[in-house]
PDB file of N, CA and C in Angstrom:
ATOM      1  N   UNK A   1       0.826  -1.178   0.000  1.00  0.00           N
ATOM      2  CA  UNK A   1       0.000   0.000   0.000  1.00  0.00           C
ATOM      3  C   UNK A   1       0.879   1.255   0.000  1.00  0.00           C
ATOM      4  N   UNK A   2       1.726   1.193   1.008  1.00  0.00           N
ATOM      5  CA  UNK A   2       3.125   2.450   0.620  1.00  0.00           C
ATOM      6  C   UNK A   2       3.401   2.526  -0.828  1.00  0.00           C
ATOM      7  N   UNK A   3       3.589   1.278  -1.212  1.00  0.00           N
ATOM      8  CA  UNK A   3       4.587   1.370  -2.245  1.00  0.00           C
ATOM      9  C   UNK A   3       3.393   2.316  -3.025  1.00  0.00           C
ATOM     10  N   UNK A   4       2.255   2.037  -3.330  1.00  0.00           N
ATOM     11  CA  UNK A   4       1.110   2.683  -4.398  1.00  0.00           C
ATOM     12  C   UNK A   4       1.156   3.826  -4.181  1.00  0.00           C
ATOM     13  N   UNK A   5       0.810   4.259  -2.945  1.00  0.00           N
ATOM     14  CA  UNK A   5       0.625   5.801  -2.467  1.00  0.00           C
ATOM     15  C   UNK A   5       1.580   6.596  -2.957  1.00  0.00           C
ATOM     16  N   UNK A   6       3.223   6.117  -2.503  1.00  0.00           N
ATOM     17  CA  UNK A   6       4.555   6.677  -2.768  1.00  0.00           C
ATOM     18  C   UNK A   6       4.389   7.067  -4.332  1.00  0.00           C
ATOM     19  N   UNK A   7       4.024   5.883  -5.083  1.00  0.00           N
ATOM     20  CA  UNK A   7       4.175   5.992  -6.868  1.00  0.00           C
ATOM     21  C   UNK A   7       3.154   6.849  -7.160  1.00  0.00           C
ATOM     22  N   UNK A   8       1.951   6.725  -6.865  1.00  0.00           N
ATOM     23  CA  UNK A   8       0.885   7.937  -7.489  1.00  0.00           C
ATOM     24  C   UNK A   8       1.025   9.154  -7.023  1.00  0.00           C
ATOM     25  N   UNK A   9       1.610   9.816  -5.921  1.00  0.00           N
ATOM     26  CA  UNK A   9       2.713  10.857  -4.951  1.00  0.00           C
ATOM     27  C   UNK A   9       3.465  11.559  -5.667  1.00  0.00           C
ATOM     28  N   UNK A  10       4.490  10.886  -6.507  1.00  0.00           N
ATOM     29  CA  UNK A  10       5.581  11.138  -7.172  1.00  0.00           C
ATOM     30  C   UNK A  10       6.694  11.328  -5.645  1.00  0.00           C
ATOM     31  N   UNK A  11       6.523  10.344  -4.945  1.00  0.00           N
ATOM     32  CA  UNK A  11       7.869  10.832  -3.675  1.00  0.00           C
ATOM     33  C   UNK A  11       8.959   9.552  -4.457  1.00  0.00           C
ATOM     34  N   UNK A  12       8.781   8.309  -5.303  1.00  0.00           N
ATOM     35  CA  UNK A  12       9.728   7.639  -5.693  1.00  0.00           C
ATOM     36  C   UNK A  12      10.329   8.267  -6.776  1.00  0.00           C
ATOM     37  N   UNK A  13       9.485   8.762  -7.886  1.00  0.00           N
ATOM     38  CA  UNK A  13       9.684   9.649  -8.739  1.00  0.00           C
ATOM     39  C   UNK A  13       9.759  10.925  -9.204  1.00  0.00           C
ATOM     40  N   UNK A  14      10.145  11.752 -10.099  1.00  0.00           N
ATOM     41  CA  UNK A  14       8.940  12.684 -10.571  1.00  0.00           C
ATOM     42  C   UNK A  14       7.621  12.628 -11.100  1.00  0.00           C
ATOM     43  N   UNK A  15       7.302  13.594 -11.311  1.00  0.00           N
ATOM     44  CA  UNK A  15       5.715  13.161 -12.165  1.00  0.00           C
ATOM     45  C   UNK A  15       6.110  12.756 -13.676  1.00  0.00           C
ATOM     46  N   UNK A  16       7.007  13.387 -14.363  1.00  0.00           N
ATOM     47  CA  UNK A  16       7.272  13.164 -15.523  1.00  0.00           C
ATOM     48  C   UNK A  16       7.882  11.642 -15.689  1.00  0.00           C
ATOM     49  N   UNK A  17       8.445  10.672 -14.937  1.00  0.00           N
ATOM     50  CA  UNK A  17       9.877   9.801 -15.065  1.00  0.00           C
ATOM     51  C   UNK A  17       8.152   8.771 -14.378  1.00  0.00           C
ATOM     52  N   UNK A  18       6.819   9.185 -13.482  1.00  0.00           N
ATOM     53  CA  UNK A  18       5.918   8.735 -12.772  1.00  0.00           C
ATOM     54  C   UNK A  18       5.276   8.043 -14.221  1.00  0.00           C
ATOM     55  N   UNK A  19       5.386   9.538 -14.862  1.00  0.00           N
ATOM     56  CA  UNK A  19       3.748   8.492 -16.165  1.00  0.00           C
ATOM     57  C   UNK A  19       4.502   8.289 -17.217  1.00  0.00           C
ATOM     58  N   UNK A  20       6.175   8.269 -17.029  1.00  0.00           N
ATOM     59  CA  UNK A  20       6.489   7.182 -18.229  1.00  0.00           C
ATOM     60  C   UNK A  20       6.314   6.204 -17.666  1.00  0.00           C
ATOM     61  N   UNK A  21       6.661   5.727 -16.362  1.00  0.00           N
ATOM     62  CA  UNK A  21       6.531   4.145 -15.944  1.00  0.00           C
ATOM     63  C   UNK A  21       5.681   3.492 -16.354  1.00  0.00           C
ATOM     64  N   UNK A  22       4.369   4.466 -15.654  1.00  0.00           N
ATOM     65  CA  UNK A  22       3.196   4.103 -16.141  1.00  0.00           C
ATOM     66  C   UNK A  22       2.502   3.764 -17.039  1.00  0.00           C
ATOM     67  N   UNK A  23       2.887   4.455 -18.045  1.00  0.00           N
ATOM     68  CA  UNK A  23       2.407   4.615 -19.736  1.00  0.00           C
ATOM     69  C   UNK A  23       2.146   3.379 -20.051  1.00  0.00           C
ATOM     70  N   UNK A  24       1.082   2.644 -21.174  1.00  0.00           N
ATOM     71  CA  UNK A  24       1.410   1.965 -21.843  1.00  0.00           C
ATOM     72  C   UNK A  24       2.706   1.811 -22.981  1.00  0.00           C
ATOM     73  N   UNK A  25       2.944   0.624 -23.143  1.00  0.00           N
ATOM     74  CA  UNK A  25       4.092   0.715 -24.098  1.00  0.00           C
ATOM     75  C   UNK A  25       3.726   0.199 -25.224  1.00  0.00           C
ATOM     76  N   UNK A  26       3.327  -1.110 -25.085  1.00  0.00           N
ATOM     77  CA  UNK A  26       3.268  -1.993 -26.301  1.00  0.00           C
ATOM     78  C   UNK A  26       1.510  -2.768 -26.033  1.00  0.00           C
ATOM     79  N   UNK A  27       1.326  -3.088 -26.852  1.00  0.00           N
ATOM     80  CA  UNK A  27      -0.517  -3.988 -26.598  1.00  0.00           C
ATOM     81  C   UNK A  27      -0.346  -5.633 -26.564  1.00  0.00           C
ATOM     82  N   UNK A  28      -0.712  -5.776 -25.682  1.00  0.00           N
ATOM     83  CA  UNK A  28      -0.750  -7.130 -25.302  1.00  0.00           C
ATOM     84  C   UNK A  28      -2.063  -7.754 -26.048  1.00  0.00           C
ATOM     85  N   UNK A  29      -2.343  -8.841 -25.135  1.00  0.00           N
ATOM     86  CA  UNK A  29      -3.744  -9.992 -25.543  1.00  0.00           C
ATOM     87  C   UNK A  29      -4.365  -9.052 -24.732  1.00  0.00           C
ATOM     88  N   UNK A  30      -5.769  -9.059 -24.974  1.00  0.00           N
ATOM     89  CA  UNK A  30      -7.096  -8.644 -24.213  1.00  0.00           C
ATOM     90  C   UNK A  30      -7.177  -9.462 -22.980  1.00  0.00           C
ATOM     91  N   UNK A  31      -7.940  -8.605 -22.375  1.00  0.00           N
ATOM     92  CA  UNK A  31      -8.023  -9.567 -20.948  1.00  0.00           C
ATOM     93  C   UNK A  31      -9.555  -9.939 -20.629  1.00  0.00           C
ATOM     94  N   UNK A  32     -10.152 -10.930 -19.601  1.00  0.00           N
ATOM     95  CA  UNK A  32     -11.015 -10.964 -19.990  1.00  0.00           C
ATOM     96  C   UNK A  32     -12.034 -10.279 -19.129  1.00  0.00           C
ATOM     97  N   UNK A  33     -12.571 -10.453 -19.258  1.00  0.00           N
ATOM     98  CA  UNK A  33     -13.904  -9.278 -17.871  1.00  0.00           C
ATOM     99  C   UNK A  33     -14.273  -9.936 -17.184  1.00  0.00           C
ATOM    100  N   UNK A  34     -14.665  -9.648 -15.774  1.00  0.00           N
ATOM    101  CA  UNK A  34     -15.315 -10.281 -14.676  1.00  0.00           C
ATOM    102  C   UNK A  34     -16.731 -10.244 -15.325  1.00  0.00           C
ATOM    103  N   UNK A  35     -17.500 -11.767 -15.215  1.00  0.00           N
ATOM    104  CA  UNK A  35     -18.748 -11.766 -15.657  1.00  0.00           C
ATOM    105  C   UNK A  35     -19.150 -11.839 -16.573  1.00  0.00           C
ATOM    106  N   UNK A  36     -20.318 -10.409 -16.550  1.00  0.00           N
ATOM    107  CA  UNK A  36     -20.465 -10.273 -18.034  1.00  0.00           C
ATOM    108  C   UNK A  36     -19.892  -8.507 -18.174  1.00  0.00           C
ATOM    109  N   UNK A  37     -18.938  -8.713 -17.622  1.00  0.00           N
ATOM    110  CA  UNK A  37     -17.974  -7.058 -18.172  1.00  0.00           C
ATOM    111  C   UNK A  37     -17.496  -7.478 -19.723  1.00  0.00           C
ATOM    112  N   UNK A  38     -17.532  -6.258 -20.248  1.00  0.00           N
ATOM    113  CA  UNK A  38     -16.636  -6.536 -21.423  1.00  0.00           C
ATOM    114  C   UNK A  38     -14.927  -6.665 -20.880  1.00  0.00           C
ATOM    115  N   UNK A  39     -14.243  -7.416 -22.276  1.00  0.00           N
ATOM    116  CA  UNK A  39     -12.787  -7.408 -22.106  1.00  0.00           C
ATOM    117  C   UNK A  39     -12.051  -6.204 -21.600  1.00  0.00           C
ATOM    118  N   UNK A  40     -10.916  -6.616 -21.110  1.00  0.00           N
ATOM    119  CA  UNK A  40     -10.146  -5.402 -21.064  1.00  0.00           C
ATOM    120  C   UNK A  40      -9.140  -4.911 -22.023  1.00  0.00           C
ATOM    121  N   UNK A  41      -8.499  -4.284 -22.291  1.00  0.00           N
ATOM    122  CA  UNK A  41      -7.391  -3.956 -23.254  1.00  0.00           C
ATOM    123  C   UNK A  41      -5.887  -3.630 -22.270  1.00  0.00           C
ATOM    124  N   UNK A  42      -4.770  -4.562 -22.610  1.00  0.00           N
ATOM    125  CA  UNK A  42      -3.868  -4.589 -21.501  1.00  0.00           C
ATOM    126  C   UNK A  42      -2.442  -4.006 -22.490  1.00  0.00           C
ATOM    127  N   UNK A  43      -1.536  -3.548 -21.904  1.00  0.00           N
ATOM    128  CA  UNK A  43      -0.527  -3.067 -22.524  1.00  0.00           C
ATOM    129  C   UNK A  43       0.688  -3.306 -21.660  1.00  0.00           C
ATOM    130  N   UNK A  44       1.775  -3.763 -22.090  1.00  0.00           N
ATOM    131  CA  UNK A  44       2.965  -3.761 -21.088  1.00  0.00           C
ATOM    132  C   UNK A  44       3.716  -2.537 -20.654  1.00  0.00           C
ATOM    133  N   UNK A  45       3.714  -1.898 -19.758  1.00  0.00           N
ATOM    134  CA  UNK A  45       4.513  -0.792 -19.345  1.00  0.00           C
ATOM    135  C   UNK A  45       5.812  -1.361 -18.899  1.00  0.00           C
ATOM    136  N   UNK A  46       6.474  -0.443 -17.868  1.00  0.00           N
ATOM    137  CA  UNK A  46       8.010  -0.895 -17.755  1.00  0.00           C
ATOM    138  C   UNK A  46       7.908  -1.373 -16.628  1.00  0.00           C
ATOM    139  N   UNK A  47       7.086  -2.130 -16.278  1.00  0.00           N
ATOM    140  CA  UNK A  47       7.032  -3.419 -15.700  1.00  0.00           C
ATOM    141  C   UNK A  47       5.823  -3.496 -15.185  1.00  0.00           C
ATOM    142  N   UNK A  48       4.911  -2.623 -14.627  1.00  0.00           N
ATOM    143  CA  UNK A  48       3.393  -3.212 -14.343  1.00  0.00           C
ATOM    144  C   UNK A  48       2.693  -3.550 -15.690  1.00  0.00           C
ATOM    145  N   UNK A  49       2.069  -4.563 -16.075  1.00  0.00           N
ATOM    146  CA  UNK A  49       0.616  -4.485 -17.159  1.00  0.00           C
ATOM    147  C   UNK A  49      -0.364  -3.123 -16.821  1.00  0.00           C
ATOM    148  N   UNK A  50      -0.532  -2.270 -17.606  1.00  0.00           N
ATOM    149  CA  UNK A  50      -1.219  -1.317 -17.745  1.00  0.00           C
ATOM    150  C   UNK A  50      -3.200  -1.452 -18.609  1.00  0.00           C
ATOM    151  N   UNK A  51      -4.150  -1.935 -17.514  1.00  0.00           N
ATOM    152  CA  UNK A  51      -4.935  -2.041 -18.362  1.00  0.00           C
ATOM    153  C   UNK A  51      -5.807  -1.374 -18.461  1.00  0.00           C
ATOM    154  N   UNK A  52      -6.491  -0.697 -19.255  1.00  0.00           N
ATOM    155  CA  UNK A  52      -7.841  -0.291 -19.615  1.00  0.00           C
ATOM    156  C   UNK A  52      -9.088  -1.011 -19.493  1.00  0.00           C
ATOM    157  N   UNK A  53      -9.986  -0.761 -18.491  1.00  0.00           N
ATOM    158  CA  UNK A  53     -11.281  -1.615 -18.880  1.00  0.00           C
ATOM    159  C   UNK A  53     -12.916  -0.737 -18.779  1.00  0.00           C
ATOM    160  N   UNK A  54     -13.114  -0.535 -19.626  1.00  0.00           N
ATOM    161  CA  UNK A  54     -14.326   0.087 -19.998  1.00  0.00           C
ATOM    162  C   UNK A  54     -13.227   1.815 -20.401  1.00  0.00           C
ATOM    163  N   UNK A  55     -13.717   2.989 -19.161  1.00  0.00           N
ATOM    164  CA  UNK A  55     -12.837   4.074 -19.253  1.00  0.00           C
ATOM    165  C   UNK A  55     -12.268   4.394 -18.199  1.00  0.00           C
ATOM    166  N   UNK A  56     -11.601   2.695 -17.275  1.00  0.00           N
ATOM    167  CA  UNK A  56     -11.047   2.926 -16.009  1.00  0.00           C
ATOM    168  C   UNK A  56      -9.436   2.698 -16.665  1.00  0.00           C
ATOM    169  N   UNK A  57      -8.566   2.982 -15.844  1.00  0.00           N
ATOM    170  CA  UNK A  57      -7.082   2.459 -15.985  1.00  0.00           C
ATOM    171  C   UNK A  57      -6.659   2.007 -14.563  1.00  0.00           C
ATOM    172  N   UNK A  58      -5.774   1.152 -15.052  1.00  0.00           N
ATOM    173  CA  UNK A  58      -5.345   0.055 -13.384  1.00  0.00           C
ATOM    174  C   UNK A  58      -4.150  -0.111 -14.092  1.00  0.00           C
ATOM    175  N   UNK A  59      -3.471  -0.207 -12.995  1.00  0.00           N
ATOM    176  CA  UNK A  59      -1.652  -1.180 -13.160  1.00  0.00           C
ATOM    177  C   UNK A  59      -1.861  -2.413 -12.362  1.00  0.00           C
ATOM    178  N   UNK A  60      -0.999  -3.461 -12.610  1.00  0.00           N
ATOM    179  CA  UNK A  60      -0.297  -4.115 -11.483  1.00  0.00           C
ATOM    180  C   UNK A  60       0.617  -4.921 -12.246  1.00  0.00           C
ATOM    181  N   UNK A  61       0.600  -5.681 -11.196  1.00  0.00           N
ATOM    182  CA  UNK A  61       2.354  -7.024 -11.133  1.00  0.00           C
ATOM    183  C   UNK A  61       1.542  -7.782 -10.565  1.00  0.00           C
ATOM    184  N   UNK A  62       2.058  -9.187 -10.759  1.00  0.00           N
ATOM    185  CA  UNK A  62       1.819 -10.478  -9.779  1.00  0.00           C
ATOM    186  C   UNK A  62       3.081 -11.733 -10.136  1.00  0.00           C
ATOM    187  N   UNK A  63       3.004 -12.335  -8.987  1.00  0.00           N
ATOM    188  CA  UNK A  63       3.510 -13.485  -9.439  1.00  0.00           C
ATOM    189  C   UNK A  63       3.545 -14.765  -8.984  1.00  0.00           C
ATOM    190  N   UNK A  64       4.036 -15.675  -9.115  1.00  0.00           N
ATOM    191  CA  UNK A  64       3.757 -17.204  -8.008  1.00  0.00           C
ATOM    192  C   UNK A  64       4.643 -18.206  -8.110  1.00  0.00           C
ATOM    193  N   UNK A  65       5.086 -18.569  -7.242  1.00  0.00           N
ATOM    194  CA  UNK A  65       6.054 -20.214  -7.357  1.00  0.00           C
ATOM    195  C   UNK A  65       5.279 -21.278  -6.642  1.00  0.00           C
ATOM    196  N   UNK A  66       5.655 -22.074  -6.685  1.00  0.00           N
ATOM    197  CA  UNK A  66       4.601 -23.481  -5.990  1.00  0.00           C
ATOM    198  C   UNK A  66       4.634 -23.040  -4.120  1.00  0.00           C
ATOM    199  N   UNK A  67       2.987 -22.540  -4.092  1.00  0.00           N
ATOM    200  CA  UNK A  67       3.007 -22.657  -3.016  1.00  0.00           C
ATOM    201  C   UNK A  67       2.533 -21.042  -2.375  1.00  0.00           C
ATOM    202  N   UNK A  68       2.601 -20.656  -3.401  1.00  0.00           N
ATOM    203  CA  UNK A  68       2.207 -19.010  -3.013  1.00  0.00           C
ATOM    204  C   UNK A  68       2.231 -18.122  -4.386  1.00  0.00           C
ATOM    205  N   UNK A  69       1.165 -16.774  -4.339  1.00  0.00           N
ATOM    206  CA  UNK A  69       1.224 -15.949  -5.306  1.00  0.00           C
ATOM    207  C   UNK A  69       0.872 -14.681  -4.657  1.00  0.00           C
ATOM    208  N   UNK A  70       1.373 -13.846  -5.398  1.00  0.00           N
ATOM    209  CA  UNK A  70       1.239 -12.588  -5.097  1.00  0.00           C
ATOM    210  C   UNK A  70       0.419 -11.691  -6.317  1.00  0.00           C
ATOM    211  N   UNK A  71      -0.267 -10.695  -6.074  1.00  0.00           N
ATOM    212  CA  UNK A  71      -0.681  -9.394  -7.391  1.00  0.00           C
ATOM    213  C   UNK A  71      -0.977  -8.067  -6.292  1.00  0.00           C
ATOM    214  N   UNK A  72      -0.770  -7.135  -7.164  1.00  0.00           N
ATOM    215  CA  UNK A  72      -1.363  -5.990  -6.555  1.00  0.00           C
ATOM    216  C   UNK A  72      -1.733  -5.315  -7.812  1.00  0.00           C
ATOM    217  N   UNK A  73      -2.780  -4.114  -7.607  1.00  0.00           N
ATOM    218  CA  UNK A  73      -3.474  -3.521  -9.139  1.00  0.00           C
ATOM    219  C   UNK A  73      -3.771  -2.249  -8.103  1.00  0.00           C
ATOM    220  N   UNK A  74      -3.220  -1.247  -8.838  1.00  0.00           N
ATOM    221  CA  UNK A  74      -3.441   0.546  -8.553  1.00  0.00           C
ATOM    222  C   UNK A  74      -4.368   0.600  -9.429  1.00  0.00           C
ATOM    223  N   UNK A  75      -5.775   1.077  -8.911  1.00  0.00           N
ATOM    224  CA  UNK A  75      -7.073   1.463  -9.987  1.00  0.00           C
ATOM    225  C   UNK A  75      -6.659   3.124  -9.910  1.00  0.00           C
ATOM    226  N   UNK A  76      -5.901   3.566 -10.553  1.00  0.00           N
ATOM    227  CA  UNK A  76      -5.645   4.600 -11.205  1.00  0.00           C
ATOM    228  C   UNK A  76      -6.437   5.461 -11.262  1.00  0.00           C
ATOM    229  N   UNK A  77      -7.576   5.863 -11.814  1.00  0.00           N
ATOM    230  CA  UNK A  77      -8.963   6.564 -11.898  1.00  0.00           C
ATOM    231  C   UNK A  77      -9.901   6.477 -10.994  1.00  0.00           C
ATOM    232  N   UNK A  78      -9.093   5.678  -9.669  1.00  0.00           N
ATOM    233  CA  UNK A  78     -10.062   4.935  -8.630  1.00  0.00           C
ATOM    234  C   UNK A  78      -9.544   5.630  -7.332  1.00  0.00           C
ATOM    235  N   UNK A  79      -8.732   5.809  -7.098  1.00  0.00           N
ATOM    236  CA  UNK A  79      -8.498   6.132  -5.871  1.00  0.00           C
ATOM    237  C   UNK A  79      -7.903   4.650  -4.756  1.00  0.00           C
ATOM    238  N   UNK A  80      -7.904   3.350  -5.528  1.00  0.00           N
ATOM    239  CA  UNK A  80      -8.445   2.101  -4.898  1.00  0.00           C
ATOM    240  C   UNK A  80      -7.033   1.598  -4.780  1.00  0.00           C
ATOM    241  N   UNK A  81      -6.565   0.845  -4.256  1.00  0.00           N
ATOM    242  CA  UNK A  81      -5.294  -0.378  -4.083  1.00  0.00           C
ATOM    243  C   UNK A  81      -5.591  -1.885  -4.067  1.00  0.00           C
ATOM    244  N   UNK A  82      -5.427  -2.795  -4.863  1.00  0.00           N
ATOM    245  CA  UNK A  82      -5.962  -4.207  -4.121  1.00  0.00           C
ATOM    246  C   UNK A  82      -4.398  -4.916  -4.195  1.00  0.00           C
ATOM    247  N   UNK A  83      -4.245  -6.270  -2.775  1.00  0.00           N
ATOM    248  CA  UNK A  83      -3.230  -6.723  -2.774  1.00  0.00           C
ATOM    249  C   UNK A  83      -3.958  -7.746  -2.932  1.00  0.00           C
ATOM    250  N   UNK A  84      -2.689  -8.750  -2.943  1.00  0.00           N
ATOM    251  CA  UNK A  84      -3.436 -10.454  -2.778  1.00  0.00           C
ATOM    252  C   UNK A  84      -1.761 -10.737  -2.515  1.00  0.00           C
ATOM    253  N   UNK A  85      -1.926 -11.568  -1.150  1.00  0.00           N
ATOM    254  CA  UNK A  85      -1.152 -12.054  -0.822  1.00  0.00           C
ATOM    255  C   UNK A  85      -1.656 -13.547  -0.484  1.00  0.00           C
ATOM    256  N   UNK A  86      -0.674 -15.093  -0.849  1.00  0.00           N
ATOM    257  CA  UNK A  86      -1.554 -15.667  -0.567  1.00  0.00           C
ATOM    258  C   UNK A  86      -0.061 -16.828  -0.486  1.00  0.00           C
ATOM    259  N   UNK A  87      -0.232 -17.479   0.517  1.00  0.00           N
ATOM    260  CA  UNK A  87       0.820 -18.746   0.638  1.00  0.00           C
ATOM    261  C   UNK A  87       0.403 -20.161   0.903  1.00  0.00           C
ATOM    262  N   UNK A  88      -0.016 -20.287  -0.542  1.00  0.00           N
ATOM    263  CA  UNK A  88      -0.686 -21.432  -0.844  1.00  0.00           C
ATOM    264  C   UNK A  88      -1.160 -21.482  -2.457  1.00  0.00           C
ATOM    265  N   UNK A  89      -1.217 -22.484  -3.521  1.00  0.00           N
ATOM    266  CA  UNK A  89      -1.834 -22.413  -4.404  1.00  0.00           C
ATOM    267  C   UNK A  89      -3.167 -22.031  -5.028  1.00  0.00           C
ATOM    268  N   UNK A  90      -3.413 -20.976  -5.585  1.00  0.00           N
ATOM    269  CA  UNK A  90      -4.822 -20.663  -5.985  1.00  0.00           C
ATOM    270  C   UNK A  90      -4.893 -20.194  -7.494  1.00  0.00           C
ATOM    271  N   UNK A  91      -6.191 -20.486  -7.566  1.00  0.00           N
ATOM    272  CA  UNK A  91      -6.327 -19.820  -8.693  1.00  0.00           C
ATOM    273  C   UNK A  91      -6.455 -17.708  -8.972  1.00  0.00           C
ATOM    274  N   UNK A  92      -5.416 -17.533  -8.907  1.00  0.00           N
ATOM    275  CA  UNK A  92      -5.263 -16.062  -8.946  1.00  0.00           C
ATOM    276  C   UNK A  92      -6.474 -14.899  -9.466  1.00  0.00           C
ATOM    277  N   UNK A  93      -6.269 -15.641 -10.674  1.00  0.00           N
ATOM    278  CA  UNK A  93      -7.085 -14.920 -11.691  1.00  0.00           C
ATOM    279  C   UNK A  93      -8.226 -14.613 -11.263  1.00  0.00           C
ATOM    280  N   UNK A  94      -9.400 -15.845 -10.575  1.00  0.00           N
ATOM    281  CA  UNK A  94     -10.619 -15.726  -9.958  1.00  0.00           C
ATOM    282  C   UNK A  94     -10.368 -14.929  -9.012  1.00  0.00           C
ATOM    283  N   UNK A  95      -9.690 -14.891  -7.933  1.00  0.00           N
ATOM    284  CA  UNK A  95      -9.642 -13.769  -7.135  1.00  0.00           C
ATOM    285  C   UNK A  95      -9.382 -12.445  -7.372  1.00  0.00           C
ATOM    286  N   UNK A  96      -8.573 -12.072  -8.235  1.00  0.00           N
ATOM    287  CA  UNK A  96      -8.718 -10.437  -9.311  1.00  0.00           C
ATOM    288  C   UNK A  96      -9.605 -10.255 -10.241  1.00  0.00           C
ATOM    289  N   UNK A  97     -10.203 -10.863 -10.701  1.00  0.00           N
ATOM    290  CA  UNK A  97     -12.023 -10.728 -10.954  1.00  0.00           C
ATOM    291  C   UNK A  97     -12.840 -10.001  -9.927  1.00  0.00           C
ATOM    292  N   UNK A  98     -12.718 -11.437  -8.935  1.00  0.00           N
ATOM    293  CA  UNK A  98     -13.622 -10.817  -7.419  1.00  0.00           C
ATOM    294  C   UNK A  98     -13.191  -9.414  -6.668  1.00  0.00           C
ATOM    295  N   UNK A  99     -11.790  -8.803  -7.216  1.00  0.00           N
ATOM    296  CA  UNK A  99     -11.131  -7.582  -6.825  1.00  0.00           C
ATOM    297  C   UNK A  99     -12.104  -6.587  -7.480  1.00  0.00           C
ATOM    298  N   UNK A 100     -11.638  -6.796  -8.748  1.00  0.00           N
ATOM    299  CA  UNK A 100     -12.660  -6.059  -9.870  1.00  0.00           C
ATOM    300  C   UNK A 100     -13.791  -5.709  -9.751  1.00  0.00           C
ATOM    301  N   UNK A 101     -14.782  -6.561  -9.476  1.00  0.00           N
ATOM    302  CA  UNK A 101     -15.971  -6.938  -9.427  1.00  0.00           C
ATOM    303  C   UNK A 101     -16.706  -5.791  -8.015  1.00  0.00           C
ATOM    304  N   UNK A 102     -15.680  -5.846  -7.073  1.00  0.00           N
ATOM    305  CA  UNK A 102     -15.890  -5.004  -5.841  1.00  0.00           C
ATOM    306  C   UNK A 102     -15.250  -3.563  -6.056  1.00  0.00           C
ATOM    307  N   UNK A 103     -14.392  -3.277  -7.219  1.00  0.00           N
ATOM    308  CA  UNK A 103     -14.351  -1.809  -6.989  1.00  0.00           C
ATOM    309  C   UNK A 103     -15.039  -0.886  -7.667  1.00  0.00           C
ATOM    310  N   UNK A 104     -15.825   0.398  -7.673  1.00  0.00           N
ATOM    311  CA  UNK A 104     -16.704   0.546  -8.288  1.00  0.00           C
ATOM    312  C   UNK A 104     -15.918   1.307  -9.824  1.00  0.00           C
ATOM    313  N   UNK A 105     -16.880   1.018 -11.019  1.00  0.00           N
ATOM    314  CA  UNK A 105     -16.107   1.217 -12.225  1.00  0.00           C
ATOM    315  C   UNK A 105     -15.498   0.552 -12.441  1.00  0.00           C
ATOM    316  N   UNK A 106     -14.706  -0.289 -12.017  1.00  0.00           N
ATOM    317  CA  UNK A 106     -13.321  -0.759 -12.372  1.00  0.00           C
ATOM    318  C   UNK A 106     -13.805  -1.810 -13.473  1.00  0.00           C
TER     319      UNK A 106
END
């Protein structure tokens, strides 16, 4: 949650060096929507996935080795933070849906 606050702040960055990070770079695969949301449109930035879904924008990272996974997603246009910390195998994805699904717009 620091870490989000700090980055949308500009106290790690500037603002300028802030929304290159941020930026999309390149277009990935679509992502898919919680439900019946439409897809999202995802782009790789310089290192979070940057996605668009409907006319919200979100970042995050995640990742997992046997036995645990991690994600976090800055809803950007949201004001919102979601983590997922989890030390144990899951299905990720369903649970950042159910993230989605609970923030409003997103």
């Amino acid at each position: 949650m620091r870490f989000a606050l700090a980055l949308q702040r500009d106290k790690l960055l500037n603002r300028a060096y802030t929304q290159l990070y941020l930026s999309p770079k390149m277009s990935g695969p679509p992502l898919a929507g919680p439900g019946p949301a439409p897809a999202a449109e995802a782009f790789q930035a310089y290192g979070p996935i940057a996605v668009i879904t409907g006319d919200q924008r979100h970042i995050g990272h995640g990742g997992g080795i046997a036995g645990g996974n991690t994600n976090w997603s800055i809803y950007l246009d949201r004001d919102w933070v979601g983590v997922i910390l989890c030390n144990y195998d899951l299905d990720i994805q369903s649970v950042i849906r159910q993230e989605r699904q609970a923030v409003p717009g997103a």
